[in-house]
C-alpha atoms as a PDB file:
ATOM      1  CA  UNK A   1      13.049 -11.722  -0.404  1.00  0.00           C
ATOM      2  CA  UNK A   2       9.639 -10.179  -0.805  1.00  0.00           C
ATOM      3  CA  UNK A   3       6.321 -12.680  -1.400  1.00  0.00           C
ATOM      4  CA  UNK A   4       3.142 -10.742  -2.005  1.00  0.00           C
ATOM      5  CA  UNK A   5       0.133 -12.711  -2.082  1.00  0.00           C
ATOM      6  CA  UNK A   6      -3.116 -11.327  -3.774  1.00  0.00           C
ATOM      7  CA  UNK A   7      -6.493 -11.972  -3.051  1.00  0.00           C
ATOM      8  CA  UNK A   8      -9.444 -10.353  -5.295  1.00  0.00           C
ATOM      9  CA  UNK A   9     -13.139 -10.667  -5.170  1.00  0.00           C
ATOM     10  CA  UNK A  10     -14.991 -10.609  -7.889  1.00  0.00           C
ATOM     11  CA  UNK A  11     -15.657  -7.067  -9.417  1.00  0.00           C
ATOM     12  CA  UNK A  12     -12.746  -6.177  -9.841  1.00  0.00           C
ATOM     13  CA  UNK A  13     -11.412  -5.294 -13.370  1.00  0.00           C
ATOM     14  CA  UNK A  14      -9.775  -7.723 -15.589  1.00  0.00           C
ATOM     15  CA  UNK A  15      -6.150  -7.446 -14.443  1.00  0.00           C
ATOM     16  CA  UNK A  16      -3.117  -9.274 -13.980  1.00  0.00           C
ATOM     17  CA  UNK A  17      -3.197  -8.249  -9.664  1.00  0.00           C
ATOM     18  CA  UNK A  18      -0.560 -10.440  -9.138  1.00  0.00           C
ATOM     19  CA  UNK A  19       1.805  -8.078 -11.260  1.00  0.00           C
ATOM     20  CA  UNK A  20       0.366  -4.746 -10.009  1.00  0.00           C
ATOM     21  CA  UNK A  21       0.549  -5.666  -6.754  1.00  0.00           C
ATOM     22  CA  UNK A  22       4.091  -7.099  -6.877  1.00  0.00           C
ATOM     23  CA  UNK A  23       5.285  -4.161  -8.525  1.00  0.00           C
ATOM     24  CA  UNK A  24       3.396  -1.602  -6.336  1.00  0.00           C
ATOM     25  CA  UNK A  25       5.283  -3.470  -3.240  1.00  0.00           C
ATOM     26  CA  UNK A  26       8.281  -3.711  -4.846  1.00  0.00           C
ATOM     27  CA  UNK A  27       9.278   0.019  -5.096  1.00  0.00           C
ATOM     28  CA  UNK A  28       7.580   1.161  -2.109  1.00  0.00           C
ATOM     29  CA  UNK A  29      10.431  -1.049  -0.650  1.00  0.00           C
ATOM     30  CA  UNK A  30      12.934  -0.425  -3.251  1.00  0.00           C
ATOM     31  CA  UNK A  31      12.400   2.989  -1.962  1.00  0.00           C
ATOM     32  CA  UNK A  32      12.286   2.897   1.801  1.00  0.00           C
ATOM     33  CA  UNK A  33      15.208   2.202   4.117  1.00  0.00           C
ATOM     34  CA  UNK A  34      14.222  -1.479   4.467  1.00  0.00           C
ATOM     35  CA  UNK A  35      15.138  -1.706   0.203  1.00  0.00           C
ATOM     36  CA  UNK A  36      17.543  -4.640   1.823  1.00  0.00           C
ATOM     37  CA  UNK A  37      14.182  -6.573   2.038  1.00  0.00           C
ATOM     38  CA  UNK A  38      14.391  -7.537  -1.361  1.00  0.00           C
ATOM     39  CA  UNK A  39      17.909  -9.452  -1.557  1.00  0.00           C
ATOM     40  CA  UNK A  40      17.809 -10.568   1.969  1.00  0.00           C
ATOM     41  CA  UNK A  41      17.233 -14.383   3.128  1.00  0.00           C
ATOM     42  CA  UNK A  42      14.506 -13.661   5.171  1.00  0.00           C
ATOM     43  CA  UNK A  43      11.061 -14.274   3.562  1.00  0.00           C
ATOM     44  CA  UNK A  44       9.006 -10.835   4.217  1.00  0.00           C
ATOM     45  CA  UNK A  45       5.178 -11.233   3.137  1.00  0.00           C
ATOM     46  CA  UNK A  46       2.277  -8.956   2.342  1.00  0.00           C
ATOM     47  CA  UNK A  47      -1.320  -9.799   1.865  1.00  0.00           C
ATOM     48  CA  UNK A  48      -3.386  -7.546  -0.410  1.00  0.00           C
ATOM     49  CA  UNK A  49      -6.857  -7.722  -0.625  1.00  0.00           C
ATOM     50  CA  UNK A  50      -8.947  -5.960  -3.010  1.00  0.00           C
ATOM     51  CA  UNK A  51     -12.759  -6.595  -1.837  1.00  0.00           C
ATOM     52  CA  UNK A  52     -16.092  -4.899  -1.445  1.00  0.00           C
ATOM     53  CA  UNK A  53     -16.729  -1.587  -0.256  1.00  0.00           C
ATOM     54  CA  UNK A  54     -19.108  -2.999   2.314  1.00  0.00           C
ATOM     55  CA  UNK A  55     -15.922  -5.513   3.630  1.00  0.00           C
ATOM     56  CA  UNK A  56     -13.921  -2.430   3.930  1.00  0.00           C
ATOM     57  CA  UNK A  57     -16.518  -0.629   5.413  1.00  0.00           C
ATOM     58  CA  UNK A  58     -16.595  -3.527   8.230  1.00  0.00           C
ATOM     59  CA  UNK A  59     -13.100  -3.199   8.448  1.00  0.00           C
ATOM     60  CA  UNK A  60     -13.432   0.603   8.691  1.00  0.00           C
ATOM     61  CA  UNK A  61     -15.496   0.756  11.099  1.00  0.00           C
ATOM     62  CA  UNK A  62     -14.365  -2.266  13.461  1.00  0.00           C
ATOM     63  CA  UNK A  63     -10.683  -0.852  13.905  1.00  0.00           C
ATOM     64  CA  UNK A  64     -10.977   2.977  12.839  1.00  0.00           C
ATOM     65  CA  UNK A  65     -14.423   3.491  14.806  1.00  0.00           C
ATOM     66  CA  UNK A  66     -15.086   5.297  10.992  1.00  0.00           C
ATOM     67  CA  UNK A  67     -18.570   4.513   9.371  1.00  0.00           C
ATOM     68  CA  UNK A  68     -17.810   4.292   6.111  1.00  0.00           C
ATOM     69  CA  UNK A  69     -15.979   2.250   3.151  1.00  0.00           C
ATOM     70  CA  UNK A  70     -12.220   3.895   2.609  1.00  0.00           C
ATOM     71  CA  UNK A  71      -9.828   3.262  -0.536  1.00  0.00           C
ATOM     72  CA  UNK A  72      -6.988   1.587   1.841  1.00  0.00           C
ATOM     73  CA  UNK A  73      -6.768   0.269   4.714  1.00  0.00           C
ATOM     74  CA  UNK A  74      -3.264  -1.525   6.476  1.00  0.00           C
ATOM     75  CA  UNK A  75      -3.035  -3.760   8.918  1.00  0.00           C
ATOM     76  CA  UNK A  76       0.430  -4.077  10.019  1.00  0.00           C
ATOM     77  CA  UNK A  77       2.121  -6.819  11.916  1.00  0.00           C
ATOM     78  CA  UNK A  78       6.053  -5.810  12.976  1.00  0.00           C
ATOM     79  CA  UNK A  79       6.182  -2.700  15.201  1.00  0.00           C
ATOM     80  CA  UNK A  80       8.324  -0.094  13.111  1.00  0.00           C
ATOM     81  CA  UNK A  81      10.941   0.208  15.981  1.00  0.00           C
ATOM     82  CA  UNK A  82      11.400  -3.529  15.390  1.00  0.00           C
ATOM     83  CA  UNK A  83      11.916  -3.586  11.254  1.00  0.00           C
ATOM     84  CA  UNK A  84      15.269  -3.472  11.415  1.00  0.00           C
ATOM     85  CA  UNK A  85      15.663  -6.501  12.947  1.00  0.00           C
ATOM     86  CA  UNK A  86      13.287  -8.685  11.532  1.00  0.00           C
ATOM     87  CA  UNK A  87      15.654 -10.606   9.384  1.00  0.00           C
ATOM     88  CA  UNK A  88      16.812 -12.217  12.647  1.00  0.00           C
ATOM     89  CA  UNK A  89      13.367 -14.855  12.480  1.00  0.00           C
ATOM     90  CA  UNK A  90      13.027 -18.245  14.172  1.00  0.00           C
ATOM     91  CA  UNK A  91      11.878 -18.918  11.017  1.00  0.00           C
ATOM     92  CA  UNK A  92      12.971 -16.915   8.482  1.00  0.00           C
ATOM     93  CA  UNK A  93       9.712 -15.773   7.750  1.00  0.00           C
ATOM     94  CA  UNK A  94       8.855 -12.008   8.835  1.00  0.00           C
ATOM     95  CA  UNK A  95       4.199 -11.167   8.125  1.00  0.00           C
ATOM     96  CA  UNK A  96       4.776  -7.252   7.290  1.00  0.00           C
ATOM     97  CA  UNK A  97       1.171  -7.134   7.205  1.00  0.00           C
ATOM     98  CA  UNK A  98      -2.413  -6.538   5.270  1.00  0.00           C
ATOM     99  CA  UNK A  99      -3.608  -3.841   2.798  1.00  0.00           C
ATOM    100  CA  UNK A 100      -6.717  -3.788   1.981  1.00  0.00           C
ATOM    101  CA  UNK A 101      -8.915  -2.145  -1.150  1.00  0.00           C
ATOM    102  CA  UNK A 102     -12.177  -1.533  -2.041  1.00  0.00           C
ATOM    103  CA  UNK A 103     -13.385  -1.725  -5.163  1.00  0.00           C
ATOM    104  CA  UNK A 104     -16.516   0.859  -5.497  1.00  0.00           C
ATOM    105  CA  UNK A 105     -14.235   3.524  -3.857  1.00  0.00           C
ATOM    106  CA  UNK A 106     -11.093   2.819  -5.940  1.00  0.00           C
ATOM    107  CA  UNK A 107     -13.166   2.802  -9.394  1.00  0.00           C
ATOM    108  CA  UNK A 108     -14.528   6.369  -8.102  1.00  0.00           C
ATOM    109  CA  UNK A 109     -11.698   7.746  -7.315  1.00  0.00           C
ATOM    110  CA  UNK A 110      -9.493   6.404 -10.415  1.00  0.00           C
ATOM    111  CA  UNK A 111     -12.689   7.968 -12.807  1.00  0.00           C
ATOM    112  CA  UNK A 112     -12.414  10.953 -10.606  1.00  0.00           C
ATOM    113  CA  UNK A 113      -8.509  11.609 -11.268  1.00  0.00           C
ATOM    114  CA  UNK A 114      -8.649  10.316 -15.001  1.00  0.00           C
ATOM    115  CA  UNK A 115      -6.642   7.136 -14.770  1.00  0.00           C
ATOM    116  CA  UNK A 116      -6.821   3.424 -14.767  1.00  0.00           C
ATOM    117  CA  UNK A 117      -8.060   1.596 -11.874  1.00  0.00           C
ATOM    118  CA  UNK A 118      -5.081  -0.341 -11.993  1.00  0.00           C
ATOM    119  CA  UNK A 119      -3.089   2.690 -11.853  1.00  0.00           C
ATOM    120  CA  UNK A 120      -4.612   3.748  -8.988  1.00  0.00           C
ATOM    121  CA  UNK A 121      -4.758   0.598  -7.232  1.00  0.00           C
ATOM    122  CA  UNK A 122      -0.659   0.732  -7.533  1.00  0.00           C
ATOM    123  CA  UNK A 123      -0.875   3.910  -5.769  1.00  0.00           C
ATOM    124  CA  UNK A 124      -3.005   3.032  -2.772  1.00  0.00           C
ATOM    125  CA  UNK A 125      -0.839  -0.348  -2.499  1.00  0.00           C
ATOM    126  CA  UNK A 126       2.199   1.927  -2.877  1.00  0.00           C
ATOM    127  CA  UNK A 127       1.009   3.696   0.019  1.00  0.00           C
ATOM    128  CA  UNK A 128      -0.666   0.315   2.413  1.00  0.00           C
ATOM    129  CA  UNK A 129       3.417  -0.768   1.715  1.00  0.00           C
ATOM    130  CA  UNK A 130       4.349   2.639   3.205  1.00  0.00           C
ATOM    131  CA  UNK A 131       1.970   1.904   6.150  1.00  0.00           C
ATOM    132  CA  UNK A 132       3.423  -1.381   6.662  1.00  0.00           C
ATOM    133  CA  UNK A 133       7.022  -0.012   7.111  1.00  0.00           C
ATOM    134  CA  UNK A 134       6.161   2.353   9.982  1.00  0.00           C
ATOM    135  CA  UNK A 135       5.158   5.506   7.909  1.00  0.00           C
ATOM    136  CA  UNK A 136       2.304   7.484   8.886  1.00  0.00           C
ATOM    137  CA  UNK A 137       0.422  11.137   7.670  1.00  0.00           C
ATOM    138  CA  UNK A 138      -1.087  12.301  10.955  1.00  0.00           C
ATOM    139  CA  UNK A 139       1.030  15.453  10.989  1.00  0.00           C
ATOM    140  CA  UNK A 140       2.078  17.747   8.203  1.00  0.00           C
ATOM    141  CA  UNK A 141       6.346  16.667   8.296  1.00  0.00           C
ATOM    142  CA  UNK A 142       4.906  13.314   8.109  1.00  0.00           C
ATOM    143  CA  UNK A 143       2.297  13.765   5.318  1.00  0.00           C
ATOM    144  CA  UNK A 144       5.028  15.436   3.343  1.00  0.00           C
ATOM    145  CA  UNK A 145       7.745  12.729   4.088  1.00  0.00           C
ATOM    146  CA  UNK A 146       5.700   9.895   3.365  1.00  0.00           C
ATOM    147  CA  UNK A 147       4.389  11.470  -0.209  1.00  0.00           C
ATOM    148  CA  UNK A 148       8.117  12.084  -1.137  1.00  0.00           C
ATOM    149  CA  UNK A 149       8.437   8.563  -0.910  1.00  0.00           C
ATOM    150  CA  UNK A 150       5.236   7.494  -2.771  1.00  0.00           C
ATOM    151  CA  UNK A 151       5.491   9.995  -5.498  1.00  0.00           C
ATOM    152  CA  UNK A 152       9.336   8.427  -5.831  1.00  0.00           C
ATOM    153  CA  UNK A 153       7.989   5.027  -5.620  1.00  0.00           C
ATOM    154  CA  UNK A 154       5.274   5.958  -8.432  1.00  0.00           C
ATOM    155  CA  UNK A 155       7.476   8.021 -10.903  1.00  0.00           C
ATOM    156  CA  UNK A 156      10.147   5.073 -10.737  1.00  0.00           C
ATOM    157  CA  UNK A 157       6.892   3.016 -12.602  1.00  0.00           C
ATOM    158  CA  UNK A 158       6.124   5.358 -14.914  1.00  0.00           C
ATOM    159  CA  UNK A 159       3.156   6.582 -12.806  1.00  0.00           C
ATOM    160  CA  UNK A 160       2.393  10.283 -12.663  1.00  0.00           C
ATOM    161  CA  UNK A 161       2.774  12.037  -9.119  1.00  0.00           C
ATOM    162  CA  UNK A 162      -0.829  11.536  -7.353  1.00  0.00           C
ATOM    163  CA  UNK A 163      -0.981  14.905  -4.898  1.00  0.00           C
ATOM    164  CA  UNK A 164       0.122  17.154  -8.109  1.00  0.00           C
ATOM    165  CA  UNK A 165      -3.714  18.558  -8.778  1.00  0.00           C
ATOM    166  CA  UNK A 166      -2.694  20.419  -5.239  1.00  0.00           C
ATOM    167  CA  UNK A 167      -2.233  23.853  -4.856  1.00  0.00           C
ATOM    168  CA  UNK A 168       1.153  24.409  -3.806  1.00  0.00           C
ATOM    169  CA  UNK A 169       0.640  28.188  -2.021  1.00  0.00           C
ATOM    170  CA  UNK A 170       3.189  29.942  -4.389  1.00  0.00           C
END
């Protein structure tokens, strides 16, 4: 079973986060190898935090040694070698991990592509769930790999695909 918890500071627009954000998390899983996350007994659990630029700019620069706010950041808590096994918890309780948004740079960039905040606030959570399960963009195989799986994630919610405005060098 997946639990998403929200938290939002004020700023934000007027939307039901708890939705977007269980959604967003929801097919990023639903399309990952861990999709068994959803109907197993194990409790996995996300935290999403949409907050101030200057938070994330904290954040940003504290663990990225970057000096500036960024849309997403994620904080993950289970190894990726050790996923598949998580469902075997003392507890039954398995922390995936944090994402974290900010709010100046998500309006900007939502404005920038033509589309609703919310809309892209499901993307960047889309891709802070990606994060979370092990997936990374550092190189080009993984880039591509891990934007497969977003755009799938996306297009299964009636979201458009978020790197089409790219020049595809045919």
């Amino acid at each position: 079973m997946i639990e998403v918890a929200v938290l939002h500071d004020e700023g934000w627009p007027g939307v039901d986060w708890d939705f977007v954000a269980q959604r967003a998390v929801a097919s990023a899983i639903a399309h990952s190898p861990y999709a068994a996350f959803a109907t197993d007994e194990a409790l996995y659990e996300i935290a999403v935090k949409l907050t101030s630029d200057e938070e994330v700019h904290q954040l940003n620069r504290a663990y990225r040694d970057k000096d500036k706010p960024t849309n997403v950041l994620s904080f993950p808590m289970v190894q990726d070698d050790l996923l598949e096994v998580t469902a075997n918890t003392d507890d039954g309780e398995v922390l995936l991990g944090d994402i974290v948004l900010a709010e100046g740079v998500c309006v900007a960039e939502a404005a920038e592509k033509g589309i609703s905040v919310a809309d892209h606030a499901t993307h960047l959570i889309v891709h802070g769930t990606f994060h979370l399960l092990g997936y990374d963009h550092m190189d080009d195989n993984e880039a591509e790999a891990m934007e497969a799986l977003e755009i799938a994630a996306l297009l299964s919610m009636g979201l458009s695909d978020p790197y089409g405005d790219r020049a595809t060098g045919e």
